[in-house]
Every structure is written in C-alpha cells, then in structure tokens.
C-alpha atoms as a PDB file:
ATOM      1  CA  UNK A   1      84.774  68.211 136.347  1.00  0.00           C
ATOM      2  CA  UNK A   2      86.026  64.621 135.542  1.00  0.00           C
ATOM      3  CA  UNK A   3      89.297  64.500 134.568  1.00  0.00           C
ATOM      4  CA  UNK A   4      91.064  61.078 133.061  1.00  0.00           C
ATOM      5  CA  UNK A   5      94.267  59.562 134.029  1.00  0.00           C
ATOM      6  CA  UNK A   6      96.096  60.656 130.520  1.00  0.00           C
ATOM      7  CA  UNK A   7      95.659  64.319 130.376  1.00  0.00           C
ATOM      8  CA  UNK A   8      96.423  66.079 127.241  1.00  0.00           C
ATOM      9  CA  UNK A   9      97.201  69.769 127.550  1.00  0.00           C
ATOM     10  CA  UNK A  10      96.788  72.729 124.396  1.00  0.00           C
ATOM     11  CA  UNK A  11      97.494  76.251 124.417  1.00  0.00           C
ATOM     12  CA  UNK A  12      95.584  78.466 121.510  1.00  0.00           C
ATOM     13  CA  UNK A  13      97.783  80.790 120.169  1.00  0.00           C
ATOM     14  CA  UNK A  14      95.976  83.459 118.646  1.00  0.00           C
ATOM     15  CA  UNK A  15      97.961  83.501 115.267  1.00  0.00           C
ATOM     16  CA  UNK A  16      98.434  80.264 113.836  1.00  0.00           C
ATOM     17  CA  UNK A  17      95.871  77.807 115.418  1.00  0.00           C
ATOM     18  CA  UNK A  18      98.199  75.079 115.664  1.00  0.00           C
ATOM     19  CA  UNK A  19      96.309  74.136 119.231  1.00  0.00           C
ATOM     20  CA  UNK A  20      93.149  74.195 118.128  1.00  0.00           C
ATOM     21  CA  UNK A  21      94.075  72.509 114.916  1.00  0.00           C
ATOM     22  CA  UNK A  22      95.923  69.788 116.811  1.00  0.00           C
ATOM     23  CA  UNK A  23      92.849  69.461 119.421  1.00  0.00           C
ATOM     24  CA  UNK A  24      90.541  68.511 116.457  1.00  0.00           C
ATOM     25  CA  UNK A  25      93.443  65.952 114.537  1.00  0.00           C
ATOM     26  CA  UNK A  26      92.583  63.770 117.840  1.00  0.00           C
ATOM     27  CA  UNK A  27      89.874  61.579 116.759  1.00  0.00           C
ATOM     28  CA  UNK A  28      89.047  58.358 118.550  1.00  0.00           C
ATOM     29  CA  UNK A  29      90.266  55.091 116.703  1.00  0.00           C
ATOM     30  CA  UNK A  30      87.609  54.012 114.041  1.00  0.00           C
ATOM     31  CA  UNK A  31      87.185  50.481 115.282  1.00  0.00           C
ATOM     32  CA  UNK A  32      86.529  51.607 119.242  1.00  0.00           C
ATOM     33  CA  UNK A  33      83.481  52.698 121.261  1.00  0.00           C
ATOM     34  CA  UNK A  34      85.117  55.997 122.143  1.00  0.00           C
ATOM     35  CA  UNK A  35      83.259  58.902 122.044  1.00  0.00           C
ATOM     36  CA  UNK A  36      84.470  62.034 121.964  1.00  0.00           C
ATOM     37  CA  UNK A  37      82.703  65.092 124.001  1.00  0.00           C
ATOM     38  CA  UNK A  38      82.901  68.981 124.056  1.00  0.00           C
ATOM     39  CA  UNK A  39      82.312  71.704 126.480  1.00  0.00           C
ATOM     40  CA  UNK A  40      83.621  74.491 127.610  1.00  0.00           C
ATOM     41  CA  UNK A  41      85.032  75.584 131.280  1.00  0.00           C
ATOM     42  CA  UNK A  42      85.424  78.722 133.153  1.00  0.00           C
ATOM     43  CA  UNK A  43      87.931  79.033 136.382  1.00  0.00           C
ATOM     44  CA  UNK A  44      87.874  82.162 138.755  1.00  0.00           C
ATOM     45  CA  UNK A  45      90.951  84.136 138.739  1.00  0.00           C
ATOM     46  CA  UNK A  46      89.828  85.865 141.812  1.00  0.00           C
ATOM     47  CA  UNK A  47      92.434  84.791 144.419  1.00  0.00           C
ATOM     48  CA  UNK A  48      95.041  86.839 142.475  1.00  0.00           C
ATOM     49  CA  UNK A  49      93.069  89.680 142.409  1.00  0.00           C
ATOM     50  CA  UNK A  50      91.394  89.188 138.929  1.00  0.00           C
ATOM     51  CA  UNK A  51      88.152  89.530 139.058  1.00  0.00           C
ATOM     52  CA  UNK A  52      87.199  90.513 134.639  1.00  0.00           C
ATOM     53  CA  UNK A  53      88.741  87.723 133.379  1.00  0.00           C
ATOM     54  CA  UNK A  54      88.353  83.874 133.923  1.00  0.00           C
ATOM     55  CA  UNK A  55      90.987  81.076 133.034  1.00  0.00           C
ATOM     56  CA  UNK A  56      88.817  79.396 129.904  1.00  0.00           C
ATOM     57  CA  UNK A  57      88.856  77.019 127.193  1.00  0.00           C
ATOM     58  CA  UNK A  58      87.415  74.082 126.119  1.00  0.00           C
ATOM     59  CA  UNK A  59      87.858  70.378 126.736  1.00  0.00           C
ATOM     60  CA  UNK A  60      87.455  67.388 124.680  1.00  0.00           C
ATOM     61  CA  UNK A  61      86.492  63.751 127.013  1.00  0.00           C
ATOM     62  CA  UNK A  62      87.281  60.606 125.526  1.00  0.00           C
ATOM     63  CA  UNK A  63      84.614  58.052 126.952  1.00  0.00           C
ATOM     64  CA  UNK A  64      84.337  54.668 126.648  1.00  0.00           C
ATOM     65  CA  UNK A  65      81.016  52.460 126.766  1.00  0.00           C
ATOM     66  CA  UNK A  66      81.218  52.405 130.582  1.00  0.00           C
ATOM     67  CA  UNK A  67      81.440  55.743 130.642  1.00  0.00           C
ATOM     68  CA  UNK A  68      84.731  56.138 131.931  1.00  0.00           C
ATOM     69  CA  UNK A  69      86.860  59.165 130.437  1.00  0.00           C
ATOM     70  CA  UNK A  70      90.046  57.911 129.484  1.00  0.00           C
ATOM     71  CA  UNK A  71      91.481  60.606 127.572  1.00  0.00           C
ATOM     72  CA  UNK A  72      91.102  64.512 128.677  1.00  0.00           C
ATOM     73  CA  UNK A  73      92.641  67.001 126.285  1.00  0.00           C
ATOM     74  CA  UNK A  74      92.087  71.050 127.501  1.00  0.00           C
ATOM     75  CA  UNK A  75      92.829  73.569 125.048  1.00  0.00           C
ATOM     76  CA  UNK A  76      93.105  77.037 127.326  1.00  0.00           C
ATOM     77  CA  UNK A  77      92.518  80.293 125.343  1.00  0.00           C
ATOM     78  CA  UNK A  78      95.557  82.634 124.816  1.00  0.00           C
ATOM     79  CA  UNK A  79      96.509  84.827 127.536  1.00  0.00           C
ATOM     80  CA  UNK A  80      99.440  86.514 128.116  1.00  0.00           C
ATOM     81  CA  UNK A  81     101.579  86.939 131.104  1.00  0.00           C
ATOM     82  CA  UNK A  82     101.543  87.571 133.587  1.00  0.00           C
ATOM     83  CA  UNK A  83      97.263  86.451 133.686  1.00  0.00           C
ATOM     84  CA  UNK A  84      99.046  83.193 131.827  1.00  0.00           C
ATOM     85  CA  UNK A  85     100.692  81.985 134.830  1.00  0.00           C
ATOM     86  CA  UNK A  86      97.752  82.458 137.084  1.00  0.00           C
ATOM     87  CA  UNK A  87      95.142  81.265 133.821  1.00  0.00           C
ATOM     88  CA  UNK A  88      97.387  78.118 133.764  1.00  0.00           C
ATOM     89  CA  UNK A  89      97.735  77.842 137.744  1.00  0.00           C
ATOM     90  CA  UNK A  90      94.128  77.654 138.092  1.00  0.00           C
ATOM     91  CA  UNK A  91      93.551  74.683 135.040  1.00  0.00           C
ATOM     92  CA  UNK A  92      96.510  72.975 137.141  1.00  0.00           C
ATOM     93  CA  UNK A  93      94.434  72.715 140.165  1.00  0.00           C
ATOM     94  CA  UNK A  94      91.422  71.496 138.413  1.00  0.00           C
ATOM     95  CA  UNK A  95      93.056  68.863 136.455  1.00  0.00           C
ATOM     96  CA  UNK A  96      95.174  67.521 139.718  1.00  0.00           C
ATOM     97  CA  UNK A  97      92.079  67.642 141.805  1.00  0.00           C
ATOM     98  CA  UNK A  98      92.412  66.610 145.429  1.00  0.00           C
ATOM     99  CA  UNK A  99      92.825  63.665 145.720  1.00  0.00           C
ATOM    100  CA  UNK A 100      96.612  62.596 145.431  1.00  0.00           C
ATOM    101  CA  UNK A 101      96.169  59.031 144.822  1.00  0.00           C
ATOM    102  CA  UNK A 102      94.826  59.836 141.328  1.00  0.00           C
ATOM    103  CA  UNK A 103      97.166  62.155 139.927  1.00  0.00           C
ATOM    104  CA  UNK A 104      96.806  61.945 135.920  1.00  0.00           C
ATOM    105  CA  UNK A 105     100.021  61.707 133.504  1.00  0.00           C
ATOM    106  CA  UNK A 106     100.063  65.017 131.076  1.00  0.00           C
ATOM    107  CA  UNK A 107     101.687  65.287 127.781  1.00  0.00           C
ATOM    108  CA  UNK A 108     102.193  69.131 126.862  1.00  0.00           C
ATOM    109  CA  UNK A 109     103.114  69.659 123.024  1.00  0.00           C
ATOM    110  CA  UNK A 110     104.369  72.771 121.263  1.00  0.00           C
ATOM    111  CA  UNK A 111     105.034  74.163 118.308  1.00  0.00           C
ATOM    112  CA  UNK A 112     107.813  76.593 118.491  1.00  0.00           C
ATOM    113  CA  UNK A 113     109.292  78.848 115.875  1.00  0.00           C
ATOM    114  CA  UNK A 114     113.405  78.315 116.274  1.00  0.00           C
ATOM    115  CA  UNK A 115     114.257  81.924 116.816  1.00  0.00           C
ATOM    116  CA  UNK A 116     112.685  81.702 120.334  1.00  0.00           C
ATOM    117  CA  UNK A 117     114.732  78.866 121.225  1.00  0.00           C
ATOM    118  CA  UNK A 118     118.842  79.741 121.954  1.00  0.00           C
ATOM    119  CA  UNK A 119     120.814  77.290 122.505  1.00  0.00           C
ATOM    120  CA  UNK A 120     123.537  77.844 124.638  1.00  0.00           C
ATOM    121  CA  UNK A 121     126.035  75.904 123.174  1.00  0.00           C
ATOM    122  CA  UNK A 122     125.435  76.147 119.160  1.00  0.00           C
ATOM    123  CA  UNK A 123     128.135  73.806 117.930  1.00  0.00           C
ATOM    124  CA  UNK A 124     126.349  70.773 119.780  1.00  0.00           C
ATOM    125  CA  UNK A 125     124.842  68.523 117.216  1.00  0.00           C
ATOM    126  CA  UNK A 126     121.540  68.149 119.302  1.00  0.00           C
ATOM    127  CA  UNK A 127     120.559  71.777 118.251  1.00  0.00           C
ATOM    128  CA  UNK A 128     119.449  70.299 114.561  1.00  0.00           C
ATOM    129  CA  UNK A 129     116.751  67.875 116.341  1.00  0.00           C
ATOM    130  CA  UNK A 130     113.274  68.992 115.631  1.00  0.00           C
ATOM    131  CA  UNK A 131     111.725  67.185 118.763  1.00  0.00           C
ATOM    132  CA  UNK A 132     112.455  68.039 122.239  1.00  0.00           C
ATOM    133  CA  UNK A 133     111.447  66.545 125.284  1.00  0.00           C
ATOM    134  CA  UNK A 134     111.285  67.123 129.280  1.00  0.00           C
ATOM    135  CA  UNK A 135     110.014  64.933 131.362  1.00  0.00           C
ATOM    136  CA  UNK A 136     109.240  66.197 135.450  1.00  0.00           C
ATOM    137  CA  UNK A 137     107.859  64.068 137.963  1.00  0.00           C
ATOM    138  CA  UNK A 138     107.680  60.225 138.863  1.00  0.00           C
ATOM    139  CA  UNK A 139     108.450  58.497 135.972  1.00  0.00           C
ATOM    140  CA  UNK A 140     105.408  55.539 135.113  1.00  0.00           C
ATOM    141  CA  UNK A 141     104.656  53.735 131.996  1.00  0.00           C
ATOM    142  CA  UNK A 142     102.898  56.199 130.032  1.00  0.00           C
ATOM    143  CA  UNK A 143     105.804  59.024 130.022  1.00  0.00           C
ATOM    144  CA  UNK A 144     108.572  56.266 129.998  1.00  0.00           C
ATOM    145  CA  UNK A 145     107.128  55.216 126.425  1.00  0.00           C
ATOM    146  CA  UNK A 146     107.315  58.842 125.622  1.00  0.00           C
ATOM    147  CA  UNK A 147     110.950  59.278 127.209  1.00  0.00           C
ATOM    148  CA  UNK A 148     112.834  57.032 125.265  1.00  0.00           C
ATOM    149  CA  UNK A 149     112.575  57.951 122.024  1.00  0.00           C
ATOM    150  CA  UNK A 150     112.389  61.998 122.721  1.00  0.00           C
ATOM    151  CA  UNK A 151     116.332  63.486 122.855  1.00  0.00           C
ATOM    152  CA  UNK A 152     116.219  65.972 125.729  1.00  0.00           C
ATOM    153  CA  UNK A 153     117.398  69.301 124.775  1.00  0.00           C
ATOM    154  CA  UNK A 154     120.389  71.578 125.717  1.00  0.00           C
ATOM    155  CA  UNK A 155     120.682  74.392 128.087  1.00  0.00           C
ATOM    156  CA  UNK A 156     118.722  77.335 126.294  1.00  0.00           C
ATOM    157  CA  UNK A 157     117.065  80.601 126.923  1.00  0.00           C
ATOM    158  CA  UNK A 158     113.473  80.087 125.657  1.00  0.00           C
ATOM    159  CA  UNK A 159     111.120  83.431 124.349  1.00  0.00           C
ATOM    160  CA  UNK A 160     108.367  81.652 124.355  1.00  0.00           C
ATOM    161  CA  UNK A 161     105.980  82.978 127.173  1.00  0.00           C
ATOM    162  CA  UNK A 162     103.271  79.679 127.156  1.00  0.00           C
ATOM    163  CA  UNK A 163     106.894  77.284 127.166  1.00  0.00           C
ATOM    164  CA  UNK A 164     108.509  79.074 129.358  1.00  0.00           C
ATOM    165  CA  UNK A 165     105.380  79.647 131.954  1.00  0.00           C
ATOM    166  CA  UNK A 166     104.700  75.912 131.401  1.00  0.00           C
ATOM    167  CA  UNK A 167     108.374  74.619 131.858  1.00  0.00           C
ATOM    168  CA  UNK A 168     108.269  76.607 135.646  1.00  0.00           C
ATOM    169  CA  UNK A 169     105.143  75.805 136.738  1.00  0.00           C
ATOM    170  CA  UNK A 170     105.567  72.005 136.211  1.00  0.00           C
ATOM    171  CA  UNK A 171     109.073  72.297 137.452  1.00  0.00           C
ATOM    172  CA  UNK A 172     107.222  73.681 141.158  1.00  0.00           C
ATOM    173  CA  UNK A 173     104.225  71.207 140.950  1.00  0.00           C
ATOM    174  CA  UNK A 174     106.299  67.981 140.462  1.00  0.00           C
ATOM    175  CA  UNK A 175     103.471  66.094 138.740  1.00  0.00           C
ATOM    176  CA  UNK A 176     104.265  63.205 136.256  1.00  0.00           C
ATOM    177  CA  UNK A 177     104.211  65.346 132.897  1.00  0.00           C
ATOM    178  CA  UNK A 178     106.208  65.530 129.555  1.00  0.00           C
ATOM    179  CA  UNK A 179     106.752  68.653 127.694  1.00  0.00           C
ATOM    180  CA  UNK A 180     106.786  67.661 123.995  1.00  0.00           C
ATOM    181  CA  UNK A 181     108.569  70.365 121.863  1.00  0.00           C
ATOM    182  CA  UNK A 182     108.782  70.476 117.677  1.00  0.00           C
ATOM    183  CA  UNK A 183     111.092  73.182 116.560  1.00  0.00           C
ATOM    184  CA  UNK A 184     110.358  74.784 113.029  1.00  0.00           C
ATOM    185  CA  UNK A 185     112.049  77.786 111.018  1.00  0.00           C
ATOM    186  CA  UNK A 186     109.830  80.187 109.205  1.00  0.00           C
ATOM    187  CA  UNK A 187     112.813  79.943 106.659  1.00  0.00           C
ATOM    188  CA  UNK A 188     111.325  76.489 105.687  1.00  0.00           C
ATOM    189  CA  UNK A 189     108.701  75.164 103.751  1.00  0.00           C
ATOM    190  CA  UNK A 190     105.337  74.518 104.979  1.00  0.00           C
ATOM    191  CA  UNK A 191     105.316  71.209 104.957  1.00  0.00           C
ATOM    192  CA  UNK A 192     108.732  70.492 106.803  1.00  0.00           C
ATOM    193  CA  UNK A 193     106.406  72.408 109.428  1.00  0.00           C
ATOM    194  CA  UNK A 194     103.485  70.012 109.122  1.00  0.00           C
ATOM    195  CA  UNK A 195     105.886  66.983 108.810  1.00  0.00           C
ATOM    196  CA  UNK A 196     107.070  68.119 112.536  1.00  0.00           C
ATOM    197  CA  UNK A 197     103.666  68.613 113.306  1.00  0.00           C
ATOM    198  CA  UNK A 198     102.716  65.178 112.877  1.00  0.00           C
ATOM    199  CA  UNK A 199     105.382  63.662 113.999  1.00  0.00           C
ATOM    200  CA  UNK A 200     104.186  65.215 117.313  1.00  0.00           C
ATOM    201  CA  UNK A 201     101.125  63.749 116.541  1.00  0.00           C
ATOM    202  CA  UNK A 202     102.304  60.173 116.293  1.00  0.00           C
ATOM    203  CA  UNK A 203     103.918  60.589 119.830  1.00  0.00           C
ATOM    204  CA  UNK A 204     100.599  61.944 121.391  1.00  0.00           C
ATOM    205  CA  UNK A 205      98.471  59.690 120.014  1.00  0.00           C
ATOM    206  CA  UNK A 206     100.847  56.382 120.855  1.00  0.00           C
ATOM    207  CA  UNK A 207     100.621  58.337 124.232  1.00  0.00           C
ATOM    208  CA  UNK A 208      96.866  58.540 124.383  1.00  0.00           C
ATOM    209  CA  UNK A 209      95.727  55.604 122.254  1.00  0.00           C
ATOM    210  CA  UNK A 210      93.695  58.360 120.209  1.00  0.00           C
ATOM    211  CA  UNK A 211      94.208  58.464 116.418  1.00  0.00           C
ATOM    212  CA  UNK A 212      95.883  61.403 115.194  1.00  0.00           C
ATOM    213  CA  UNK A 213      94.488  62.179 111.762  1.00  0.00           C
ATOM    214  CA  UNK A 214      97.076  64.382 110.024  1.00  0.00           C
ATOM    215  CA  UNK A 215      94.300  65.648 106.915  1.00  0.00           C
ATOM    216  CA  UNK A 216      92.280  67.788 110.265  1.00  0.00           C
ATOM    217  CA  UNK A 217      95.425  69.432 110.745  1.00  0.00           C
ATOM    218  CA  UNK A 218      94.967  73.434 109.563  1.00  0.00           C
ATOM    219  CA  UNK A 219      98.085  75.248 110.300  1.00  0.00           C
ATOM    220  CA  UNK A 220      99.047  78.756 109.099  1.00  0.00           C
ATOM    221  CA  UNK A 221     102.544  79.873 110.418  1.00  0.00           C
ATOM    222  CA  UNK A 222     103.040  82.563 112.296  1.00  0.00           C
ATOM    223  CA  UNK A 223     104.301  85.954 110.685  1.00  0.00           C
ATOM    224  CA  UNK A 224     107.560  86.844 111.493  1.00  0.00           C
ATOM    225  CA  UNK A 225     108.570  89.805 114.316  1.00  0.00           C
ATOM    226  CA  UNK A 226     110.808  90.847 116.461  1.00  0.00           C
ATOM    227  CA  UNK A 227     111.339  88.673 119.613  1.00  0.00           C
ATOM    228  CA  UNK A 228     110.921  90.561 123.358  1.00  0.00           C
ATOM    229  CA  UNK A 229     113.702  90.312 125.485  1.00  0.00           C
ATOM    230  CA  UNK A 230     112.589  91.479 128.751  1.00  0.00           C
ATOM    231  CA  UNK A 231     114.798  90.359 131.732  1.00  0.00           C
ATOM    232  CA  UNK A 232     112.196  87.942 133.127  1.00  0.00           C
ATOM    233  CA  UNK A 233     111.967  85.480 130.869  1.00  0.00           C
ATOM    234  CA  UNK A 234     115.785  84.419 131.378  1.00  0.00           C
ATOM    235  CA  UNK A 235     114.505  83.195 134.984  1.00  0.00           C
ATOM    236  CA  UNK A 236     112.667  80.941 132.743  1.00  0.00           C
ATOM    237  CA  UNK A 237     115.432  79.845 130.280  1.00  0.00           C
END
C-alpha cells in the first residue's frame, strides 16, 4: 500500500459519524490536478491471537498528475478495546512501513464530548479552550505549523477509549504526529459543535493543503450516557 508523507488519520465512531463526515469535507483544492481515490484495506489481527476479525477501513489517496500520493487520510472502523489497540497497532505498521528514512508526519483529530475530558486542575483558564493539541516525535515543518497556534492541554484523565488508545500508542512509537483535539458540550447548540468542527478543519487542511469544505460536513451528536470508569483507562489519562 502507498502511503504519502502527510498522513491523515480518522476513527468512525459508530454514533455520530463525525469521522466519516470529516473524511468526505476533504476535497482537493478546485484549481489543482489532485485527484482523490477510494478503497478499502484489510490487516490480519492474527499475531494477537485474532483470527475473526481484521483491522479495516477505508482510505482516501490524494494524487497528483505524476502520480505521486501526497495526501493519505485512513478512516479505521470502530472497534473497541481492547481489539482497538491491536486494530490501531496493525494500521501503525502499515502506514510507517519499513523503511525509516520515509517516515510520514500524521495529524490525528477528534471530536470529544467534554464530560470525557477531566481536567485536573479546574480553576486553570486553559480548561475553556475548545482546541487541544499534542505533538510526539521530531518536530519538522509540517507539525511545527500545526504547534504554534494549538494551546497544549492540562494534566487530565481522558474516557475516551480511541484518545486515550491513540495518545499511548504514539507516546511508545515516537513518530512525528499531532493529536488535534476539539472539545464540545452536549449542553450546547449544534452549531457551537460544528463551529469547533471546522475550525479543526481549517487546521487539517492548512496541514494537508486539501480544502476542507464545511457544507459536506454531516454531524449528529452523540446521545448522552453514563461514562465507564474502569481502572485502566487512568493508565491512559
């Protein structure tokens, strides 16, 4: 599988289709040559002793007229954990590849519904920012762009199993990648949701020289229910 140097990475959700949604709002530019291809992909989940389920999804290639992808964006169908962290091991290792002189620069966005995200110090004025950012890995010009404009957050416990699973994993794998969080409150109206939405648009597309066109995006928030609090995802936190 070809894989570009700006790697885009989506998680489907299963409730409110904000990745798949956000997957089609990334359009190449009107005036360029991109084109923009779909297929599917399948990864054995064997080696963990899986052997019913597969680690799929789809993914989108931006090529240009040399046929060069420039832009990869995966969008990995919703699993749970603990088949999450192996799902999302195995679309790791196909996206890094093997050779390590071509490691690609990912951009991970989320939507996250604020109940999920405790802060551990609530009087700190950073805990009213709707965009988050972490940034792991060698720092290089794509994620630097990204970096300075993105507060980082606070010390928190997340309850957010594709976050959380994401946030370790990249922590382990050291790869140049930034985690792009927008925080919304079911409490609010819609479209202070979609305003965060795009405005995590904007970022990924300055990221990805893609056009983000906000009319594609289709998002129904999530109903509301009670959060699990099993031990394991403070490791995570």
């Amino acid at each position: 599988m070809k894989v570009a140097r700006k790697v885009i990475l989506l998680f489907k959700d299963g409730s409110s289709g904000g990745g798949e949604s956000f997957a089609d709002a990334l359009q190449p530019n009107p005036n360029s040559k991109i084109q923009r291809l779909e297929d599917s992909f399948e990864l054995s989940l064997e080696k963990y002793g899986i052997k019913d389920q597969k680690a799929s999804g789809n993914v989108f290639q931006f090529v240009n007229a040399d046929g060069v992808v420039e832009v990869s964006i995966f969008l990995l169908d919703n699993y749970a954990t603990p088949l999450l962290a192996c799902a999302l091991n195995e679309v790791f290792a196909a996206i890094l590849g093997e050779d390590p002189s071509n490691i690609p620069t990912l951009v991970v966005p989320f939507l996250v519904e604020a109940s999920k995200l405790k802060f551990e110090n609530k009087n700190s004025k950073i805990t009213d920012t709707s965009l988050y950012g972490w940034r792991f890995g060698p720092v290089n010009d794509s994620t630097q762009a990204i970096v300075s404009k993105i507060q980082t957050p606070p010390e928190m416990q997340i309850n957010h199993e594709q976050l959380a699973c994401m946030l370790h994993l990249v922590r382990l794998l050291d790869v140049p990648t930034f985690v792009l969080v927008g925080k919304f409150s079911l409490r609010s109206p819609s479209n202070e949701s979609l305003q965060v939405i795009n405005e995590i648009g904007d970022y990924v597309a300055k990221f990805s020289s893609l056009s983000f066109i906000k009319e594609r995006v289709k998002w129904s928030p999530p109903k509301s229910s009670k959060i699990d609090e099993e031990p394991w995802r403070a490791l995570y936190g």
